[in-house]
N, C-alpha and C. Protein backbone atom coordinates (compact mmCIF):
# COMPACT_ATOMS: atom_id res chain seq x y z
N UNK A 1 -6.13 -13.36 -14.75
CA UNK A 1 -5.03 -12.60 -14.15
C UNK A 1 -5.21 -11.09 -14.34
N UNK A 2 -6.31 -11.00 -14.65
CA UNK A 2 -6.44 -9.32 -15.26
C UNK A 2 -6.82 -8.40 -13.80
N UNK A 3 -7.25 -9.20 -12.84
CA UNK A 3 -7.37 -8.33 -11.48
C UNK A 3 -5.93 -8.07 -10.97
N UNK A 4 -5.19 -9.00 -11.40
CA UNK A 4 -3.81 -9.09 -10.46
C UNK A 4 -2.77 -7.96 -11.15
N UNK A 5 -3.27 -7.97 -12.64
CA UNK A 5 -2.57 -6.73 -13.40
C UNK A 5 -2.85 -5.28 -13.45
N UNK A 6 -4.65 -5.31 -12.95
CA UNK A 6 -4.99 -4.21 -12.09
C UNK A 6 -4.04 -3.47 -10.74
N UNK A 7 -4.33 -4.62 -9.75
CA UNK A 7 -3.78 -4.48 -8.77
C UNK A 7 -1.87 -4.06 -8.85
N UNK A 8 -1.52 -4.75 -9.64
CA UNK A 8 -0.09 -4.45 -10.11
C UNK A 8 0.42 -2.70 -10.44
N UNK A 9 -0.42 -2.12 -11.38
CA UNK A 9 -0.81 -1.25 -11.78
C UNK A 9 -1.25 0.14 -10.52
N UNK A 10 -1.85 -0.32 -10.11
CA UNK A 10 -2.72 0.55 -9.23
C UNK A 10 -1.36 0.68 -7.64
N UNK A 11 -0.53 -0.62 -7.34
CA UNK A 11 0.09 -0.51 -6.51
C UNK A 11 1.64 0.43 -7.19
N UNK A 12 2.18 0.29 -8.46
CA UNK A 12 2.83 0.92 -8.76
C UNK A 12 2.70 2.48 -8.66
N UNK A 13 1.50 2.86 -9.14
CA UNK A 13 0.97 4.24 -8.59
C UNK A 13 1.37 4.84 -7.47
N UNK A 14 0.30 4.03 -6.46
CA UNK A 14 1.20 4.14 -4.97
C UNK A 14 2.51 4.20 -4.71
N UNK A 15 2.72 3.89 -5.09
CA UNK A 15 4.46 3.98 -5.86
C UNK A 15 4.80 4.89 -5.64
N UNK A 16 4.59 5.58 -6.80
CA UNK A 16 5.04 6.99 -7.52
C UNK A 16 4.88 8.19 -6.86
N UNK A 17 3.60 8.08 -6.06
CA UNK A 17 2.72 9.16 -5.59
C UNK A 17 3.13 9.30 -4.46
N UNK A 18 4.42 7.89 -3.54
CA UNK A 18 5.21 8.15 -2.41
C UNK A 18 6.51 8.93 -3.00
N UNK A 19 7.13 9.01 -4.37
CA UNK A 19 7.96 9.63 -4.38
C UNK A 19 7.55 11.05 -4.47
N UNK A 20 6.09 11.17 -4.79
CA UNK A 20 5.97 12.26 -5.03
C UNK A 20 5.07 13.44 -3.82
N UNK A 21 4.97 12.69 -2.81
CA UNK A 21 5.27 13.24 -1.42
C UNK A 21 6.48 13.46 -0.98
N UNK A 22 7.42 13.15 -1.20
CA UNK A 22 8.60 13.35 -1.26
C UNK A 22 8.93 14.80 -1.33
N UNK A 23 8.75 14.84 -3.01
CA UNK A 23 9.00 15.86 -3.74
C UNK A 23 8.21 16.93 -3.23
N UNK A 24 6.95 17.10 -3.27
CA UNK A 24 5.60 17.49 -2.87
C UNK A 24 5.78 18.51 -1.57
N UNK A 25 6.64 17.60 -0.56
CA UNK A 25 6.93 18.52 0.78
C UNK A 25 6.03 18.35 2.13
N UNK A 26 5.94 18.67 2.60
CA UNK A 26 4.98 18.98 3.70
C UNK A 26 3.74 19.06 3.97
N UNK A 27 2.82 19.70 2.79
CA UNK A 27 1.67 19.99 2.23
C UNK A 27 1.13 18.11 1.89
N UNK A 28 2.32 17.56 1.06
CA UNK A 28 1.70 16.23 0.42
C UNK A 28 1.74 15.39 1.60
N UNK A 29 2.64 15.72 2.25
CA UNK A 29 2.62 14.89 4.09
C UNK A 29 1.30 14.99 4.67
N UNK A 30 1.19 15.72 4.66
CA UNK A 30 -0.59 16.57 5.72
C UNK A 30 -1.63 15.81 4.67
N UNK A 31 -1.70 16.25 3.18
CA UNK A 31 -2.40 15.76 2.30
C UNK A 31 -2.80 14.00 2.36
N UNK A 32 -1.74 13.17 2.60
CA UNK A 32 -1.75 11.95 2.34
C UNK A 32 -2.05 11.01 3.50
N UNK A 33 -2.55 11.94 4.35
CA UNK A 33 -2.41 11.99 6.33
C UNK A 33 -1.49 10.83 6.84
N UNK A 34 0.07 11.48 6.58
CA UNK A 34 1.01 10.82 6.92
C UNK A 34 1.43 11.78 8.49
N UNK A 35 0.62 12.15 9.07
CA UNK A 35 0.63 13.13 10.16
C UNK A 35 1.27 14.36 10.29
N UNK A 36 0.79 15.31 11.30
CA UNK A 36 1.51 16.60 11.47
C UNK A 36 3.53 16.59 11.92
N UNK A 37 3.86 15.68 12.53
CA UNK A 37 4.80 15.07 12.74
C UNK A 37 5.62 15.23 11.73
N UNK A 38 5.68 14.31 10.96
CA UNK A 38 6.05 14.13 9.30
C UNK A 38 6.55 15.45 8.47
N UNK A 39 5.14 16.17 8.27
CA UNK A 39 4.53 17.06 7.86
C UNK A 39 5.89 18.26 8.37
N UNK A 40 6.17 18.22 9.55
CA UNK A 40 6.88 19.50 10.35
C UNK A 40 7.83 19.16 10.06
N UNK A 41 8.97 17.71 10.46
CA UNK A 41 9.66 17.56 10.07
C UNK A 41 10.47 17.35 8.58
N UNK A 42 9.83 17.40 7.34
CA UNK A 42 9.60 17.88 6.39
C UNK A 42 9.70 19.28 6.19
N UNK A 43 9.04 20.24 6.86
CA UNK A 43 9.25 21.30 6.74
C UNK A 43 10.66 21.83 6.90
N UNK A 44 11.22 21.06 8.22
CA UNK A 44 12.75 21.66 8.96
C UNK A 44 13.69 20.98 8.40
N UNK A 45 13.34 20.12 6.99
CA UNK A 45 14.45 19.56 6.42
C UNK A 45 14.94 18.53 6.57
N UNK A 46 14.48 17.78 7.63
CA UNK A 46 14.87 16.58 7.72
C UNK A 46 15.04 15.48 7.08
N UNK A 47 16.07 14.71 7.08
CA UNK A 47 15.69 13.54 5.94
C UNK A 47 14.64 12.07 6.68
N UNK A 48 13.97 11.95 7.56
CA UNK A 48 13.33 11.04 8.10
C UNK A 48 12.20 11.04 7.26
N UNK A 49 11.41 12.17 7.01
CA UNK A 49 10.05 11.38 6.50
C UNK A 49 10.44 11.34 5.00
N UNK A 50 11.75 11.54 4.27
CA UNK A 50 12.42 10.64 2.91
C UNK A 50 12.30 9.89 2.92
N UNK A 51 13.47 9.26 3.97
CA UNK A 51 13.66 7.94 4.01
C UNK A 51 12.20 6.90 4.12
N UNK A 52 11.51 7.55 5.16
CA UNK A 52 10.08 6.58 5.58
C UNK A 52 9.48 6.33 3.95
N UNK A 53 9.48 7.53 3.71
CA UNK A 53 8.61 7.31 2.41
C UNK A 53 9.36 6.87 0.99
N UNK A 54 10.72 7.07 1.47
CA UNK A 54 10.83 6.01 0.12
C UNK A 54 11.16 4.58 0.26
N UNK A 55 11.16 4.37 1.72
CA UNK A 55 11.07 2.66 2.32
C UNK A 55 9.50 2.15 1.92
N UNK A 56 8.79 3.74 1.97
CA UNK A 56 7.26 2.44 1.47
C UNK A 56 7.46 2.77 -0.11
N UNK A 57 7.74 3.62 -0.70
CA UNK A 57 7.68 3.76 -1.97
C UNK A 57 8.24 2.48 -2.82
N UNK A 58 9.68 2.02 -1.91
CA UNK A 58 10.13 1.00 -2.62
C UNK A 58 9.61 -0.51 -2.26
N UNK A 59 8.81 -0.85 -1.44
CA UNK A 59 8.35 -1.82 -1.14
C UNK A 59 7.36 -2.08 -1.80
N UNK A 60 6.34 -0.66 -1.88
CA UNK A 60 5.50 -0.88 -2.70
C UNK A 60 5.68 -1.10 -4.36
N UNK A 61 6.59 -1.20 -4.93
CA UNK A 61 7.36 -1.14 -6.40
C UNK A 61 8.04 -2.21 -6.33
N UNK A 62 8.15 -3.27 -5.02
CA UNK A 62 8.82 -4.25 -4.97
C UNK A 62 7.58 -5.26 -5.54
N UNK A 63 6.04 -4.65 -4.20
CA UNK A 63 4.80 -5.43 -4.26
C UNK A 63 4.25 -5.54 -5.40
N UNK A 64 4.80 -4.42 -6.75
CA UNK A 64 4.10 -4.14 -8.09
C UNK A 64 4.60 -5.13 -8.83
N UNK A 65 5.45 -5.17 -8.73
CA UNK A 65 6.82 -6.39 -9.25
C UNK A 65 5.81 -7.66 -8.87
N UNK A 66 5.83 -8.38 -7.97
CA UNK A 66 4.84 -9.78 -7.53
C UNK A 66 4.01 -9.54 -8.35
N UNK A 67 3.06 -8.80 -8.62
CA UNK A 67 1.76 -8.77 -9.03
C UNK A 67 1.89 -8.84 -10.89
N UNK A 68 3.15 -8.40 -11.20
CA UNK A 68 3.17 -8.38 -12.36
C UNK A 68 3.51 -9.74 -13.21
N UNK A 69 4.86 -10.56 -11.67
CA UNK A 69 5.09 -11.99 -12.29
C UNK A 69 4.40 -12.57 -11.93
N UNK A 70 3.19 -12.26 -11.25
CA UNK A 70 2.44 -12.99 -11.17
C UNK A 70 1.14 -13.12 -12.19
N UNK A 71 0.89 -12.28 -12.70
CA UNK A 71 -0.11 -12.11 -14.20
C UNK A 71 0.79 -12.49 -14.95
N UNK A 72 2.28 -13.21 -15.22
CA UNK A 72 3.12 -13.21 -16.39
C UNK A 72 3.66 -12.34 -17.21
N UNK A 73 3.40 -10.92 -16.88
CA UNK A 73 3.79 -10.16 -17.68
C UNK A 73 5.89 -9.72 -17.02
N UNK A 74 6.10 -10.62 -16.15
CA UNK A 74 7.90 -10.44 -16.40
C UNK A 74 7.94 -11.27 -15.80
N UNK A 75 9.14 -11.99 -15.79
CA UNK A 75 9.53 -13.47 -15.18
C UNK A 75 9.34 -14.36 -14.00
N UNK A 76 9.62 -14.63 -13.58
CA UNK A 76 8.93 -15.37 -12.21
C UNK A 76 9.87 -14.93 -10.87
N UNK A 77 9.17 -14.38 -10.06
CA UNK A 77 10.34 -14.01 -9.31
C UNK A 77 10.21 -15.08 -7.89
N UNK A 78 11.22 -15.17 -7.42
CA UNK A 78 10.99 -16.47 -6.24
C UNK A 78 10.03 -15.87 -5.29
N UNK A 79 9.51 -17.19 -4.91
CA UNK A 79 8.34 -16.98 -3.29
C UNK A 79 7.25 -16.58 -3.56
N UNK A 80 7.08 -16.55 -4.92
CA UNK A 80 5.53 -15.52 -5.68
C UNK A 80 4.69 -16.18 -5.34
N UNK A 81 4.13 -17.39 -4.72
CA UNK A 81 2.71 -17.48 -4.52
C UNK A 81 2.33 -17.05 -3.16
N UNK A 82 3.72 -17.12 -2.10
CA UNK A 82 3.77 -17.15 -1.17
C UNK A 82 3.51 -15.40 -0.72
N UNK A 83 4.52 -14.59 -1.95
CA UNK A 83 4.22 -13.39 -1.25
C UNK A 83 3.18 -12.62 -1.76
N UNK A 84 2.26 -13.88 -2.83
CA UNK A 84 1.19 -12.69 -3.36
C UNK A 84 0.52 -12.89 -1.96
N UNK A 85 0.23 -14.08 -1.63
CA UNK A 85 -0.31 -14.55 -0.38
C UNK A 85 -0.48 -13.10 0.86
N UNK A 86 1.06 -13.02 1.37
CA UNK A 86 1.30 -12.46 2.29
C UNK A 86 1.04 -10.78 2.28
N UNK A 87 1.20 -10.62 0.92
CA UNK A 87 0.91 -9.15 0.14
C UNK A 87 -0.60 -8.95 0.41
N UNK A 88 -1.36 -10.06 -0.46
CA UNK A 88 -2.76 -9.63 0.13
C UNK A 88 -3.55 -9.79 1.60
N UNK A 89 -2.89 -10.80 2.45
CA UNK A 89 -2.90 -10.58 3.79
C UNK A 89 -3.27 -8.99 4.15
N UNK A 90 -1.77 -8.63 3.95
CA UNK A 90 -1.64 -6.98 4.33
C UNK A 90 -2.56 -6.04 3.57
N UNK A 91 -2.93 -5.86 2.53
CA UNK A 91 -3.92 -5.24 2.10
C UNK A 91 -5.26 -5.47 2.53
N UNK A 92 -5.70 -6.79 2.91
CA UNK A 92 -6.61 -7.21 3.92
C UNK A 92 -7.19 -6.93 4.59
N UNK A 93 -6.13 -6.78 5.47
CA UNK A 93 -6.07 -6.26 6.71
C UNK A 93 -6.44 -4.88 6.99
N UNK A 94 -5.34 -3.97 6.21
CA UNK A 94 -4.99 -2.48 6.03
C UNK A 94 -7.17 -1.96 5.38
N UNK A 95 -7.59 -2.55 4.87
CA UNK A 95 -8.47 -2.23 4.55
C UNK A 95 -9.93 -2.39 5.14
N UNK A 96 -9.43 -3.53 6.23
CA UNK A 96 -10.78 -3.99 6.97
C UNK A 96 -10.25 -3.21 8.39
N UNK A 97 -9.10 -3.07 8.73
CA UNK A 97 -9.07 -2.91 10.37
C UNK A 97 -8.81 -1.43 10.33
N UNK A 98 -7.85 -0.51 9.63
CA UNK A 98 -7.71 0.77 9.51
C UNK A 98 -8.69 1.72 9.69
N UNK A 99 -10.32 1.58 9.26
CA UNK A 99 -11.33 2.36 9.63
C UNK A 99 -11.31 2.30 11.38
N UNK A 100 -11.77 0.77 11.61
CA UNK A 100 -12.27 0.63 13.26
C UNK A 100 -11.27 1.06 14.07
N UNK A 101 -9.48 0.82 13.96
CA UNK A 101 -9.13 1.12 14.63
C UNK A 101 -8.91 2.80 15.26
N UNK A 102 -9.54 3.24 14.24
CA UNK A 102 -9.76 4.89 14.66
C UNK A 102 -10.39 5.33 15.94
N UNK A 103 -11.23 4.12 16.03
CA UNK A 103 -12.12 4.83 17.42
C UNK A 103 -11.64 3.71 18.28
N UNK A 104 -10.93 2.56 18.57
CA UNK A 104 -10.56 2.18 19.60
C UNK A 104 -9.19 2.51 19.83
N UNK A 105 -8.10 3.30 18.88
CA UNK A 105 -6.42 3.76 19.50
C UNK A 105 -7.16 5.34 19.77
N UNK A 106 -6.19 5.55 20.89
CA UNK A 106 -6.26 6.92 21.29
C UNK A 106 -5.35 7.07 21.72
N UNK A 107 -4.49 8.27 19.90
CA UNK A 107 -3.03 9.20 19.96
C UNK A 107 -3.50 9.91 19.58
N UNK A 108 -2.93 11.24 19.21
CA UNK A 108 -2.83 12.16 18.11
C UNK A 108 -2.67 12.10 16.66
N UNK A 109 -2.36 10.61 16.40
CA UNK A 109 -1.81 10.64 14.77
C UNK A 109 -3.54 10.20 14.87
N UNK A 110 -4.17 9.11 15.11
CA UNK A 110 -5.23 8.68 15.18
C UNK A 110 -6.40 9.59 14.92
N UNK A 111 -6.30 10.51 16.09
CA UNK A 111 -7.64 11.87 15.90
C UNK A 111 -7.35 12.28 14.98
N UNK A 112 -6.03 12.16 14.24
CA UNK A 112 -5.97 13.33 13.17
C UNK A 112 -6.31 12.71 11.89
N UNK A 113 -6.12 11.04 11.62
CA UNK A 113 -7.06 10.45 11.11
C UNK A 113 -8.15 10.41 10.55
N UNK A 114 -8.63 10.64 12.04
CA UNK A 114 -10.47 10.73 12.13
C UNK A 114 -11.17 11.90 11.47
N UNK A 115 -10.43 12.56 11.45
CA UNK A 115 -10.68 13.84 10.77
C UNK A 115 -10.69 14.03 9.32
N UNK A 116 -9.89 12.87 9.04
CA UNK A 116 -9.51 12.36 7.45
C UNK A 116 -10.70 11.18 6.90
N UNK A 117 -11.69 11.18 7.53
CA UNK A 117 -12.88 10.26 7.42
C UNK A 117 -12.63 9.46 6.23
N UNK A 118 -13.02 10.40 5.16
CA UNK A 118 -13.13 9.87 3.48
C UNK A 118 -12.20 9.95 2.78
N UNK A 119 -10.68 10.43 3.37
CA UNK A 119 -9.52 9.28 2.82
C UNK A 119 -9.61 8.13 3.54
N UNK A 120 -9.61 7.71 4.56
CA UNK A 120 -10.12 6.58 5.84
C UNK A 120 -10.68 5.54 4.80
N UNK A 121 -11.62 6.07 4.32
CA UNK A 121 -12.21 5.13 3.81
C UNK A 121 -12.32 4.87 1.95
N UNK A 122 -12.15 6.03 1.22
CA UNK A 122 -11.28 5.54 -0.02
C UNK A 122 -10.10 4.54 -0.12
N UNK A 123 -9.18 5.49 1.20
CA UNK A 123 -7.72 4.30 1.04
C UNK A 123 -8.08 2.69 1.55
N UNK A 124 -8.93 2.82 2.30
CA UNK A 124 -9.49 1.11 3.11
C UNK A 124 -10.32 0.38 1.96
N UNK A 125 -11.52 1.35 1.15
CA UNK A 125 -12.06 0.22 -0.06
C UNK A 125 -10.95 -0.01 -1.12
N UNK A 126 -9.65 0.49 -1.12
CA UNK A 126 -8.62 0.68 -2.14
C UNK A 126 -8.16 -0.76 -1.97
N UNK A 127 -7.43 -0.30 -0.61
CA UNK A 127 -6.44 -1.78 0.06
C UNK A 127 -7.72 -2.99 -0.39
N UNK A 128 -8.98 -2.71 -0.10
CA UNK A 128 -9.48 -4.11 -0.38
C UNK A 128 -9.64 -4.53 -1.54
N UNK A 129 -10.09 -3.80 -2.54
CA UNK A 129 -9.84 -4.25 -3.75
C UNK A 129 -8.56 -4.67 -4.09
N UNK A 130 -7.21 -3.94 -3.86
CA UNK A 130 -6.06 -4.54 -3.45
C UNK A 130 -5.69 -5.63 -3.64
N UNK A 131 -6.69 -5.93 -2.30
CA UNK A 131 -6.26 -7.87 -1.74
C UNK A 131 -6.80 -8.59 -2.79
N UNK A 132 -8.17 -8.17 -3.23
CA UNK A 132 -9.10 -9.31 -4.06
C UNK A 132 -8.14 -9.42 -5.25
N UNK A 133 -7.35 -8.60 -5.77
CA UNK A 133 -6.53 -8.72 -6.80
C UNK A 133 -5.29 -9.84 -6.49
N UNK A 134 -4.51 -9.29 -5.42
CA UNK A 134 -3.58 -10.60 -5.35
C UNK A 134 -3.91 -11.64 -4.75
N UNK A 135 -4.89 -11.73 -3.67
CA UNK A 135 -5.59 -13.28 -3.20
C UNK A 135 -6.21 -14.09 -4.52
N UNK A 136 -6.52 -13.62 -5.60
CA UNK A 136 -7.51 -13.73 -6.26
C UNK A 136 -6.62 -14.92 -7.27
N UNK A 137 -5.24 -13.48 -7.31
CA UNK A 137 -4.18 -13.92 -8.69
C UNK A 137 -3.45 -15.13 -7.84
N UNK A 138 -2.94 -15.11 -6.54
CA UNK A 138 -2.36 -16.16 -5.95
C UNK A 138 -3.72 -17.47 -6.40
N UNK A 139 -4.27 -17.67 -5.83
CA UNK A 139 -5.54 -18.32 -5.72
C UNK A 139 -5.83 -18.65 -7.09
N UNK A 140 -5.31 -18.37 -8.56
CA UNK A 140 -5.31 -19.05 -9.72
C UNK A 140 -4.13 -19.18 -10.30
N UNK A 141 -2.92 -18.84 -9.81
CA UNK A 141 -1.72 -19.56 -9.61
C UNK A 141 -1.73 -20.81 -9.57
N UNK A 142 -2.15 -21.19 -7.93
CA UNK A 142 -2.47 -22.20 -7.27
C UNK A 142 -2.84 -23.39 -8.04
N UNK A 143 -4.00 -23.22 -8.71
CA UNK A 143 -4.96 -23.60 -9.32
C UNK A 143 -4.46 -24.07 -10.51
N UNK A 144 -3.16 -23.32 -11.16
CA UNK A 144 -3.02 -23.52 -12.45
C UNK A 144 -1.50 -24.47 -12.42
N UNK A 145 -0.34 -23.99 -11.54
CA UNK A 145 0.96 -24.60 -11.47
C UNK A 145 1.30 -25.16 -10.31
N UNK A 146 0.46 -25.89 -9.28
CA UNK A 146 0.45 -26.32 -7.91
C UNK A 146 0.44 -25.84 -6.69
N UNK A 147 0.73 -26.82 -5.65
CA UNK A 147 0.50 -26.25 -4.60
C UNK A 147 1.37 -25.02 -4.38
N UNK A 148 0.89 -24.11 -3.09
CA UNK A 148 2.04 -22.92 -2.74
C UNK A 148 3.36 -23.32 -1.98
């Protein structure tokens, strides 16, 4: 379970580092290539890219939570094999399709992306290690207290 307490760990981060775009401003918007969009509106005060970002901030602190009852280190929370499952789906995914789809969508958030090459691809080997953590920890769940 020590990948899944990795992964637990490492997604709490993500966490933090959405509140702290938050805080951060505009600069951490552009920085985190949450787009120029964001970024502006941020600037003019808006509360939209808050809210966005503390809807992933808290999801992701929801996802840290799974990963943690799921290594045992806090109680069992319902649907846990199911949503380490579905958790690493999405990290999966986010990590295998997020590079390619750069060169087959064509917007502006996209080019601006592309431009972001080697976050592109730090954040994509991230998400995959990610997954191997909760597919890994679901997947000896499984193994250890039955079916999902």
């Amino acid at each position: 379970m020590m990948l899944l307490k990795v992964a637990g760990w490492l997604v709490f981060v993500a966490a933090l580092l959405h509140v702290g775009i938050i805080v951060g401003g505009a600069d951490w918007y552009r920085f985190f290539g949450a787009g120029e969009p964001m970024a502006v509106m941020s600037e003019q005060g808006l509360w939209y890219p808050a809210i966005v970002t503390a809807c992933i901030a808290a999801l992701l602190f929801i996802w840290s939570l799974y990963a943690f009852s799921g290594a045992g280190l806090i109680r069992r929370l319902p649907l846990l094999k199911t949503a380490l499952l579905v958790i690493g789906a999405i990290f999966l995914l986010r990590g295998l399709l997020a590079v390619p789809l750069l060169f087959f969508a064509d917007s502006p958030y996209m080019a601006e992306l592309k431009e972001k090459m080697v976050f592109m691809l730090v954040t994509s080997l991230l998400c995959l290690l990610l997954a191997v953590g909760y597919l890994r920890g679901v997947w000896l769940l499984y193994r250890q207290r039955g079916k999902v």
